[in-house]
C-alpha atoms as a PDB file:
ATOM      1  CA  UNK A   1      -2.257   9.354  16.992  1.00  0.00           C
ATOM      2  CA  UNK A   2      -0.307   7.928  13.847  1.00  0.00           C
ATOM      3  CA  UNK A   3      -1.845   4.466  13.233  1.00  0.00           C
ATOM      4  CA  UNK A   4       0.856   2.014  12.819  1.00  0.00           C
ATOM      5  CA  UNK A   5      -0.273   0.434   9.898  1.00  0.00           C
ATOM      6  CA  UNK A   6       0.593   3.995   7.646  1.00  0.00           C
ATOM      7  CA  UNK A   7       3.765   4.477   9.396  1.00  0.00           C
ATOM      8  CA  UNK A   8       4.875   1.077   8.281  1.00  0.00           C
ATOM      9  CA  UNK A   9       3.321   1.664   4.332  1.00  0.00           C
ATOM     10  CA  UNK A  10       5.281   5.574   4.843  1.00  0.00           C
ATOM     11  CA  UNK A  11       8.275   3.869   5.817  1.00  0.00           C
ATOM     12  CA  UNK A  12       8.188   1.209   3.056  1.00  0.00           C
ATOM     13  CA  UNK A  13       7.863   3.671   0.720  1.00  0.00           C
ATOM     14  CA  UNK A  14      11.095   5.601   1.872  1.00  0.00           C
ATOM     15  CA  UNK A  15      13.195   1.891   2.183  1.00  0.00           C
ATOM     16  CA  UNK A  16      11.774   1.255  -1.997  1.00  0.00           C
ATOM     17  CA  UNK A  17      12.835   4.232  -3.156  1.00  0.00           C
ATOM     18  CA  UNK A  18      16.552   4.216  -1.415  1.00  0.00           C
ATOM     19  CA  UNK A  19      16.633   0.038  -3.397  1.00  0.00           C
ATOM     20  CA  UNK A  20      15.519   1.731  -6.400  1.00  0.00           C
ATOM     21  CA  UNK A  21      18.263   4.349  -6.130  1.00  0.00           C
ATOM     22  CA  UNK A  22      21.244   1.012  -5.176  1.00  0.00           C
ATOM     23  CA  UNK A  23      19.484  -1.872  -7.181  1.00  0.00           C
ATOM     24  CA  UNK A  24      17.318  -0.619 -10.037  1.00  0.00           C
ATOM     25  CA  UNK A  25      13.567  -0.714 -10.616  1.00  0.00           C
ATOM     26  CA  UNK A  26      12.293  -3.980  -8.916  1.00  0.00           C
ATOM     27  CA  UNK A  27      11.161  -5.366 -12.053  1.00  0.00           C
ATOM     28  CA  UNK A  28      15.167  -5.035 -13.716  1.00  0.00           C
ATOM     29  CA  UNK A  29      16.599  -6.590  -9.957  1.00  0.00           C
ATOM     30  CA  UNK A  30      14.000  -9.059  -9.681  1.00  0.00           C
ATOM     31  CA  UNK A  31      14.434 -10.211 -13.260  1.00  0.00           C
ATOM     32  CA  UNK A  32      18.412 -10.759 -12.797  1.00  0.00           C
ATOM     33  CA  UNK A  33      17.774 -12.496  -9.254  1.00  0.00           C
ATOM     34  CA  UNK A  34      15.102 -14.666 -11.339  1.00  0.00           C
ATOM     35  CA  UNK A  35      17.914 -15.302 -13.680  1.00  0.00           C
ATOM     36  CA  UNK A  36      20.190 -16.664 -11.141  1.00  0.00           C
ATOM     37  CA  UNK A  37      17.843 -18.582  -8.933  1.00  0.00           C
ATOM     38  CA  UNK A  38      16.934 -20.237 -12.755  1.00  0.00           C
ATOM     39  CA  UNK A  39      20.549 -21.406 -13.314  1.00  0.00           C
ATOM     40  CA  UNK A  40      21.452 -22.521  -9.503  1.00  0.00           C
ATOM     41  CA  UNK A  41      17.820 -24.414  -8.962  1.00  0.00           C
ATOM     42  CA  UNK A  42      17.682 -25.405 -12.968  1.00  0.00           C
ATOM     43  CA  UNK A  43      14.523 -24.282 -12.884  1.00  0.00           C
ATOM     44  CA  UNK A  44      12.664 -21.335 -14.701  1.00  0.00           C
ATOM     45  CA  UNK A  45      11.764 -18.462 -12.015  1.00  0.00           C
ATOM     46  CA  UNK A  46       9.838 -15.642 -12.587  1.00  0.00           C
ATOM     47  CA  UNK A  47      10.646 -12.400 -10.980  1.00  0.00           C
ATOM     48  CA  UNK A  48       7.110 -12.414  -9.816  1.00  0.00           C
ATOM     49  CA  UNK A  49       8.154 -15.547  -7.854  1.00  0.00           C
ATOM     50  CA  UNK A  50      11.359 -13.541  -6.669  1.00  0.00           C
ATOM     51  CA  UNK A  51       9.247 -11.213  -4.533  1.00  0.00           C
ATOM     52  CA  UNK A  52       7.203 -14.170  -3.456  1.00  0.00           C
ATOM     53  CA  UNK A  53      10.393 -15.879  -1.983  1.00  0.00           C
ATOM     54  CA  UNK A  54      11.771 -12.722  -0.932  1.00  0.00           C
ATOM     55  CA  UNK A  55       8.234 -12.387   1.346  1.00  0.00           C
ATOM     56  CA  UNK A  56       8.339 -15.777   2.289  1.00  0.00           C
ATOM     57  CA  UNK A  57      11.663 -15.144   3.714  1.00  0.00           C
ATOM     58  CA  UNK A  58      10.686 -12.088   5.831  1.00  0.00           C
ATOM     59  CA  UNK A  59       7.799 -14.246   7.156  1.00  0.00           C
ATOM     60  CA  UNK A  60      10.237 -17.058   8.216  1.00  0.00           C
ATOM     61  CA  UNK A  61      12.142 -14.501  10.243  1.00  0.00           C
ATOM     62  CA  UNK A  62       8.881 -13.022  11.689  1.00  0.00           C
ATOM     63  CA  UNK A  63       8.116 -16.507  12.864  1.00  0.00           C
ATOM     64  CA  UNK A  64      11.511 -16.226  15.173  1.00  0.00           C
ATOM     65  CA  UNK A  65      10.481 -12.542  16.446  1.00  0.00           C
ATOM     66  CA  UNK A  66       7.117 -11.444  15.332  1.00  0.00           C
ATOM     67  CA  UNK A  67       7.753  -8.028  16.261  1.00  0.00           C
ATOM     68  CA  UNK A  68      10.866  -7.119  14.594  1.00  0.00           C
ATOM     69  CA  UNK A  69       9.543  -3.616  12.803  1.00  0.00           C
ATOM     70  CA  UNK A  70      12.175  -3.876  10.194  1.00  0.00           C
ATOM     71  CA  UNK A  71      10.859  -7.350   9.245  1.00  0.00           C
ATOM     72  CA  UNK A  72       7.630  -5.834   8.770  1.00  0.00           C
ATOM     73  CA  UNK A  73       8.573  -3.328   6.622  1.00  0.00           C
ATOM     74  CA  UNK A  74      10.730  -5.259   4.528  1.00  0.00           C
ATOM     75  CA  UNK A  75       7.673  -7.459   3.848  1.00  0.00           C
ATOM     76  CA  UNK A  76       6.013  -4.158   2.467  1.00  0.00           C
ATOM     77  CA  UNK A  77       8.052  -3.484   0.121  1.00  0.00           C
ATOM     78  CA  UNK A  78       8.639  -7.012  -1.125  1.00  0.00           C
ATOM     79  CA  UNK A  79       4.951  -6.747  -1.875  1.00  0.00           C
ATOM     80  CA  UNK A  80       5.078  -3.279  -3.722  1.00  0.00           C
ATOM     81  CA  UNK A  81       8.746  -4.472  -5.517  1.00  0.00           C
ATOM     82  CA  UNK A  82       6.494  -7.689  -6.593  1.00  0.00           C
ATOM     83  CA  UNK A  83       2.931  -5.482  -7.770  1.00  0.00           C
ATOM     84  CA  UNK A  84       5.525  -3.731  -9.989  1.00  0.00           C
ATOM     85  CA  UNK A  85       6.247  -6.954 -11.700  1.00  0.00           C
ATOM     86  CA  UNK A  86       3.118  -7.296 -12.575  1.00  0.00           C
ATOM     87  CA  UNK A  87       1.733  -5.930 -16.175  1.00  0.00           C
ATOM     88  CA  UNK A  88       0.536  -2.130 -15.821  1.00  0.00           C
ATOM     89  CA  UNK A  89      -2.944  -1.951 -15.330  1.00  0.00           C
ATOM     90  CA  UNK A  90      -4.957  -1.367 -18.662  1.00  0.00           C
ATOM     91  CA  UNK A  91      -2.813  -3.675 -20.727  1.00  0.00           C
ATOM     92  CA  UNK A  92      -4.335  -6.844 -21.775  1.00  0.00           C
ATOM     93  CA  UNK A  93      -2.533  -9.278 -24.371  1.00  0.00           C
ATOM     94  CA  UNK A  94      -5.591 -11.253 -24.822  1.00  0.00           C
ATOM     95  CA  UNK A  95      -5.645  -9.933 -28.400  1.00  0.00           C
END
């Protein structure tokens, strides 16, 4: 029996690489989105707080119908997009 839980990572990871392929790496979209949320809330926005928003949103909609598998998904990959906004592991500009 296929536990849920993988099917929904295995299925995020097909959706992330098909938005790769139409919108870029999720750092590059998420840093023009940031752009544009900056100007229209005057604001600065990171793109780290892009995929934060974008999550938030998916969890507003999973409010309305909790088991809407898309949803669920989505929020998957909104979490992966944001981890790859964050610095690579190993880095460190403490220096």
């Amino acid at each position: 029996m296929t536990r849920l839980g993988k099917q929904l990572l295995e299925e995020a990871a097909v959706v992330i690489d098909a938005r790769g392929d139409h919108y870029d790496e999720p750092i590059k979209n998420f840093t023009r989105i940031a752009r544009l949320w900056s100007v229209i809330l005057d604001i600065e926005v990171t793109p780290m707080q892009v995929g934060l928003c974008m999550d938030a949103v998916k969890t507003a909609r999973l409010c309305a119908t909790p088991e809407h598998w898309d949803s669920l998904v989505d929020k998957a990959g909104y979490a992966a997009a944001t981890a790859e906004c964050l610095k690579p592991i190993g880095t460190d500009d403490s220096s």
